[in-house]
Protein backbone atom coordinates (compact mmCIF):
# COMPACT_ATOMS: atom_id res chain seq x y z
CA UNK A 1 -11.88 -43.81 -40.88
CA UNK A 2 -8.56 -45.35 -39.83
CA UNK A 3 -7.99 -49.10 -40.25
CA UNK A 4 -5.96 -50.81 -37.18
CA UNK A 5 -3.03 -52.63 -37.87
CA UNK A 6 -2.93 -56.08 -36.05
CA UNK A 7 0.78 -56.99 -37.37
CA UNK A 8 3.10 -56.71 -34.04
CA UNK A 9 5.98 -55.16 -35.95
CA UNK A 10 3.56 -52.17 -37.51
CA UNK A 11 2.13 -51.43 -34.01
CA UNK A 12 0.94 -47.86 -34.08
CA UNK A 13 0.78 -47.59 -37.53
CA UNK A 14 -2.87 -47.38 -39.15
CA UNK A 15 -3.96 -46.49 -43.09
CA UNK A 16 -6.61 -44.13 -43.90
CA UNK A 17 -9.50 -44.23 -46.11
CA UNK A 18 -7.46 -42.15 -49.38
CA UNK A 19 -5.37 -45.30 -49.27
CA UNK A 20 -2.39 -43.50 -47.36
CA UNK A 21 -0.41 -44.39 -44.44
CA UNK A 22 0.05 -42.58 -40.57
CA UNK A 23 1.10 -43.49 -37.22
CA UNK A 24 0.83 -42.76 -34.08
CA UNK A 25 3.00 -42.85 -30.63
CA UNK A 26 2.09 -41.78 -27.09
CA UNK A 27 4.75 -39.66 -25.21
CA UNK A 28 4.78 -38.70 -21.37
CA UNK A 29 6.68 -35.33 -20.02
CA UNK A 30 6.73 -34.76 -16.45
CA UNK A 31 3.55 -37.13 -15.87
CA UNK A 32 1.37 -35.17 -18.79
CA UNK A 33 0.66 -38.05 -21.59
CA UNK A 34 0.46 -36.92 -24.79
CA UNK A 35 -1.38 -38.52 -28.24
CA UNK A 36 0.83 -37.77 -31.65
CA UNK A 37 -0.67 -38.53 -34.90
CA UNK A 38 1.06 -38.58 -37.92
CA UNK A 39 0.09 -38.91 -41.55
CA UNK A 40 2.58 -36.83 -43.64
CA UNK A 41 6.58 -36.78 -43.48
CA UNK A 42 8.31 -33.38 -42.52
CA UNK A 43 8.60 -32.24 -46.03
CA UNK A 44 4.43 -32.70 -45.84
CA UNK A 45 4.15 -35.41 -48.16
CA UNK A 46 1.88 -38.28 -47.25
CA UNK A 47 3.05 -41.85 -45.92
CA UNK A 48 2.09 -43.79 -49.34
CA UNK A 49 3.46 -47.14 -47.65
CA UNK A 50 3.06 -48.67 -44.68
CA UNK A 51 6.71 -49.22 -44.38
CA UNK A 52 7.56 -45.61 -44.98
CA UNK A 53 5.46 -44.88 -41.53
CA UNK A 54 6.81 -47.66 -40.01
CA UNK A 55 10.21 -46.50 -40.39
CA UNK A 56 9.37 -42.56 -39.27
CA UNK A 57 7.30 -43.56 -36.60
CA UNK A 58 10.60 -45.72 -35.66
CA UNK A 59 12.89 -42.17 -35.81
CA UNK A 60 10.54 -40.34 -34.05
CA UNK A 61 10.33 -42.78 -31.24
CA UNK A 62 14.74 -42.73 -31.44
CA UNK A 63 14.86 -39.02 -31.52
CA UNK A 64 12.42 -38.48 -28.63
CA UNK A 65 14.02 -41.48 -26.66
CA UNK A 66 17.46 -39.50 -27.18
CA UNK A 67 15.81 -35.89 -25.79
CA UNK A 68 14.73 -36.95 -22.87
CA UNK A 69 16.98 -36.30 -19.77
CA UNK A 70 15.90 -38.73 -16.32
CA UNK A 71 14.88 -35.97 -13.68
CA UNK A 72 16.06 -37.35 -10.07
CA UNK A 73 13.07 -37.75 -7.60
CA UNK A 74 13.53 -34.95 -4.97
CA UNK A 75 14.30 -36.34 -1.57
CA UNK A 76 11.39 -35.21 0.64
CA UNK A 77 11.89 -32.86 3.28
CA UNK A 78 9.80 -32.28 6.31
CA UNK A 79 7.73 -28.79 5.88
CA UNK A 80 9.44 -27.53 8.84
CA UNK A 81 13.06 -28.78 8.68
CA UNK A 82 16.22 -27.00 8.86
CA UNK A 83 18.68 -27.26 5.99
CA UNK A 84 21.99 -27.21 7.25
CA UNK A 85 24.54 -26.42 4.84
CA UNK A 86 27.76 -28.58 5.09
CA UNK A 87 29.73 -25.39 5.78
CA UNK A 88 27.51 -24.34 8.56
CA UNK A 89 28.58 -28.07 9.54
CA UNK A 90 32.24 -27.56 10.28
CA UNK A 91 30.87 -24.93 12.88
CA UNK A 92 31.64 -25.11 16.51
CA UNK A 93 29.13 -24.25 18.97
CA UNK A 94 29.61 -20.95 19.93
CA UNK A 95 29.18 -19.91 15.79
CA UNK A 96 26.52 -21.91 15.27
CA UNK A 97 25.18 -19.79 18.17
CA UNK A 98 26.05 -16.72 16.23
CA UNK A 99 24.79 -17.78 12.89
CA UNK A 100 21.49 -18.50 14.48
CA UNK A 101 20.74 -15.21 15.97
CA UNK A 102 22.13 -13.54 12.79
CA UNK A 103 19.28 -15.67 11.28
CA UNK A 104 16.28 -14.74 13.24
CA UNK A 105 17.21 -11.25 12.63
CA UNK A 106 17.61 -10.87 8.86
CA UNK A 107 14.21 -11.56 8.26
CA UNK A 108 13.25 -8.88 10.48
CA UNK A 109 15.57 -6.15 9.36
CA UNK A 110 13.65 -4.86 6.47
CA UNK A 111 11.12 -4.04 9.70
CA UNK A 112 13.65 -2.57 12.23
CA UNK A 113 15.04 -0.36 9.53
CA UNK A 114 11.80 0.58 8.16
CA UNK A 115 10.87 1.66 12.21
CA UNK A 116 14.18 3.40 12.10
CA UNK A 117 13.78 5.54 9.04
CA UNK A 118 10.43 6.60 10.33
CA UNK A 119 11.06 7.49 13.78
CA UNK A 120 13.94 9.69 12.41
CA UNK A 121 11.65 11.33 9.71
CA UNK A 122 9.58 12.21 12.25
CA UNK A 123 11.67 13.49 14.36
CA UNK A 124 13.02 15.73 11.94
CA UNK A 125 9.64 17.44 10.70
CA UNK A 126 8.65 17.45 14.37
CA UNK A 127 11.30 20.10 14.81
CA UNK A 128 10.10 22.14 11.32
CA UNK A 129 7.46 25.44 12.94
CA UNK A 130 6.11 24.91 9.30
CA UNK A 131 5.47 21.41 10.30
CA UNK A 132 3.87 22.78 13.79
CA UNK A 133 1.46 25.43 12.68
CA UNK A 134 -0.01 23.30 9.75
CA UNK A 135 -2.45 20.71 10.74
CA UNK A 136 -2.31 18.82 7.60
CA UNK A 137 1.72 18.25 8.05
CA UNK A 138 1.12 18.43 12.15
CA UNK A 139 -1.31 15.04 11.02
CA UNK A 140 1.12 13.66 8.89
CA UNK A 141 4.04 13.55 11.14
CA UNK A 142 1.72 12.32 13.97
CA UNK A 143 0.97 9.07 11.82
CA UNK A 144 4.40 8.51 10.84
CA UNK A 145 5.33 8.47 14.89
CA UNK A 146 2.32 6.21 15.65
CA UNK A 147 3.38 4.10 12.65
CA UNK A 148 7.49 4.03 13.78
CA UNK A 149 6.06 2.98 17.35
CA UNK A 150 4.08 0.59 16.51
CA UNK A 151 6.78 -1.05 14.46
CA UNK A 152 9.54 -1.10 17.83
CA UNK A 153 6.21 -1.67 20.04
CA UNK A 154 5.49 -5.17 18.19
CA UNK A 155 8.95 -5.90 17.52
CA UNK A 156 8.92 -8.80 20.21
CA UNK A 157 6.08 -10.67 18.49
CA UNK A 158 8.14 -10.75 15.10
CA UNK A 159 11.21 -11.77 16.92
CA UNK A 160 9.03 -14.68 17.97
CA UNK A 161 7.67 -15.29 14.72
CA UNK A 162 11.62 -15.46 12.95
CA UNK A 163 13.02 -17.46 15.59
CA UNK A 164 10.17 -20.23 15.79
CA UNK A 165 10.81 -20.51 12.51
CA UNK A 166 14.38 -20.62 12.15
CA UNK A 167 14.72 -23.32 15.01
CA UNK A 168 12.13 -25.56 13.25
CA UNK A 169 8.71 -24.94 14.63
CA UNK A 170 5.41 -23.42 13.45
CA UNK A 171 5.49 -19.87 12.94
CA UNK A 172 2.45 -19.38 14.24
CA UNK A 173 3.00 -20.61 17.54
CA UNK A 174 5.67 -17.68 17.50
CA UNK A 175 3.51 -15.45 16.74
CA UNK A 176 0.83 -16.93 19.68
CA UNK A 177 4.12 -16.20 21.87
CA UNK A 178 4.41 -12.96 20.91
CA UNK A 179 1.43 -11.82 21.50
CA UNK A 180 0.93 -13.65 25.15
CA UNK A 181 4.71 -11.30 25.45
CA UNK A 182 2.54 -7.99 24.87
CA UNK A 183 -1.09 -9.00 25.95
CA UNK A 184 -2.81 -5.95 27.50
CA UNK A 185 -3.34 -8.12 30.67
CA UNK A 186 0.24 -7.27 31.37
CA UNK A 187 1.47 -4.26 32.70
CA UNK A 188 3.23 -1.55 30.11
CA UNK A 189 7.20 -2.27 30.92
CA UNK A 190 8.11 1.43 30.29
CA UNK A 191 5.09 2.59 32.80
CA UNK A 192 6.17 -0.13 34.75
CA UNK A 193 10.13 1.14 34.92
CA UNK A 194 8.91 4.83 35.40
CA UNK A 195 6.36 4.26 38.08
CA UNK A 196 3.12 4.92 36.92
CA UNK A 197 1.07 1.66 36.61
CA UNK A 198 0.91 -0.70 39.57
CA UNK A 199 2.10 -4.03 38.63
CA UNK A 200 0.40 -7.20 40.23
CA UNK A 201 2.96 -9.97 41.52
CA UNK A 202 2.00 -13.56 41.94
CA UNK A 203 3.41 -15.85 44.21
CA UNK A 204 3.94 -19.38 42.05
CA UNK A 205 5.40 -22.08 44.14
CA UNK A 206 7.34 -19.41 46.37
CA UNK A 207 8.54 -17.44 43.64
CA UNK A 208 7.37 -13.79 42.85
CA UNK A 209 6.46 -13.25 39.52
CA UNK A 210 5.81 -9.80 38.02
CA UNK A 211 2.90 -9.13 35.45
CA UNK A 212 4.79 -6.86 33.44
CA UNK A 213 5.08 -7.47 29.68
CA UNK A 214 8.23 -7.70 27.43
CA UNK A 215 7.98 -4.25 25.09
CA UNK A 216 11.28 -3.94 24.09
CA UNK A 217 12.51 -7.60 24.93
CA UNK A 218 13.65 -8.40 21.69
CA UNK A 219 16.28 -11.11 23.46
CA UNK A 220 14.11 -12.37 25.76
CA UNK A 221 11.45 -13.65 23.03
CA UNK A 222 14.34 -16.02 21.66
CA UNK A 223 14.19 -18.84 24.35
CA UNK A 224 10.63 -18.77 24.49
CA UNK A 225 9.61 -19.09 20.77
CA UNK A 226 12.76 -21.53 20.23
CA UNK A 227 12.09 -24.68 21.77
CA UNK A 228 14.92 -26.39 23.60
CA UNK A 229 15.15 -29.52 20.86
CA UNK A 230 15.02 -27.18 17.80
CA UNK A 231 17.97 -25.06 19.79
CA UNK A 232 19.50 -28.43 20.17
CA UNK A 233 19.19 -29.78 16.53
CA UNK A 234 20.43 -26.05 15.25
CA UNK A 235 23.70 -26.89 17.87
CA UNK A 236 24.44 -30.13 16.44
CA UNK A 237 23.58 -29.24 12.60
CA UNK A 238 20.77 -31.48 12.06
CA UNK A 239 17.25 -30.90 11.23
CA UNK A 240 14.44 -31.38 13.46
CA UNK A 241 11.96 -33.84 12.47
């Protein structure tokens, strides 16, 4: 069993029982402590001094000291801020405008072009008699329509979704946005423009209002889901907080 040291200029160094000599020293990456024990050199051979441990311990401490590289503490960021970049700085209005919508929509691409390449697959094998008089293909083709419609039907709600989040909010209140947009208390807006579903108007304050819903109003589900001071923070090129 080890034998502590109580001499202040050996501290960490301890003999063992065989008569030999170790040390020990305490390290700390990233937070994590870590114990080292020591009783033979690099080339293996044991510490037959207590000097001889003294002095390694002493490199090991140098040579560890020398390795380590200070991380800088992260500034902290609010979960839902906006980082500007200082280019995006030097922006007048009517880009920063720009930039903006260009934002919302990049997220949603991969989703318009994914409705895109489906609704023109479909259309193609719709127009293939093979396609017609086979009800395994016939199936098939019907899917990929319901699947390319239901892509450009929702498209509103993720509109919502990307520009809540761009202009600082919570996505999900975009989504919530959305989905008040295309509730099925609201009249279809293509039956609506053709003629075949009544729509109900209320009167609020003197003003009409139509229940019709927003399929199809990808523009229209930009001021609602971005609120007026995350439209004015993206303006000015600061983050909301």
């Amino acid at each position: 069993m080890a034998k502590a040291q109580k001499n202040e200029k050996t501290v960490g160094v301890f003999q063992l029982e065989n008569g030999n000599w170790g040390y020990r020293i305490v390290t700390e990456v990233n937070g994590v402590k870590k114990n080292n024990r020591r009783v033979v050199d690099q080339s293996g051979k044991p510490f037959k001094t207590q000097a001889a441990a003294a002095r390694v311990r002493a490199q090991a401490l140098k040579e560890f000291s020398e390795n380590q590289t200070p991380i800088p503490k992260a500034a902290k960021k609010h979960k839902n801020s906006i980082e500007v970049p200082e280019a995006n700085q030097k922006m007048n209005p009517l880009q920063r405008v720009i930039k903006a919508l260009s934002d919302v929509f990049v997220d949603i691409m991969p989703g318009i072009l994914a409705a895109a390449l489906l609704t023109g697959l479909s259309g193609v094998l719709g127009n293939l008699e093979i396609v017609q008089n086979i009800e395994t293909l016939y199936g098939l083709n019907t899917l990929i329509n319901i699947a390319s419609g239901a892509i450009f039907g929702f498209l509103p709600l993720a509109v919502a979704y990307s520009a809540c989040k761009r202009f600082g909010g919570r996505p999900i209140l975009g989504i919530v946005i959305g989905c008040i947009m295309l509730s099925n208390s609201l009249a279809d807006a293509y039956a609506a423009a053709q003629g075949t579903v009544e729509v109900t108007t209320l009167h609020i304050f003197g003003f009409p209002v139509e229940l019709v819903g927003f399929q199809g109003g990808i523009i229209v589900a930009l001021p609602w889901a971005g609120s007026p001071p995350a439209w004015t923070n993206s303006l000015s090129g600061r983050s909301p907080r």
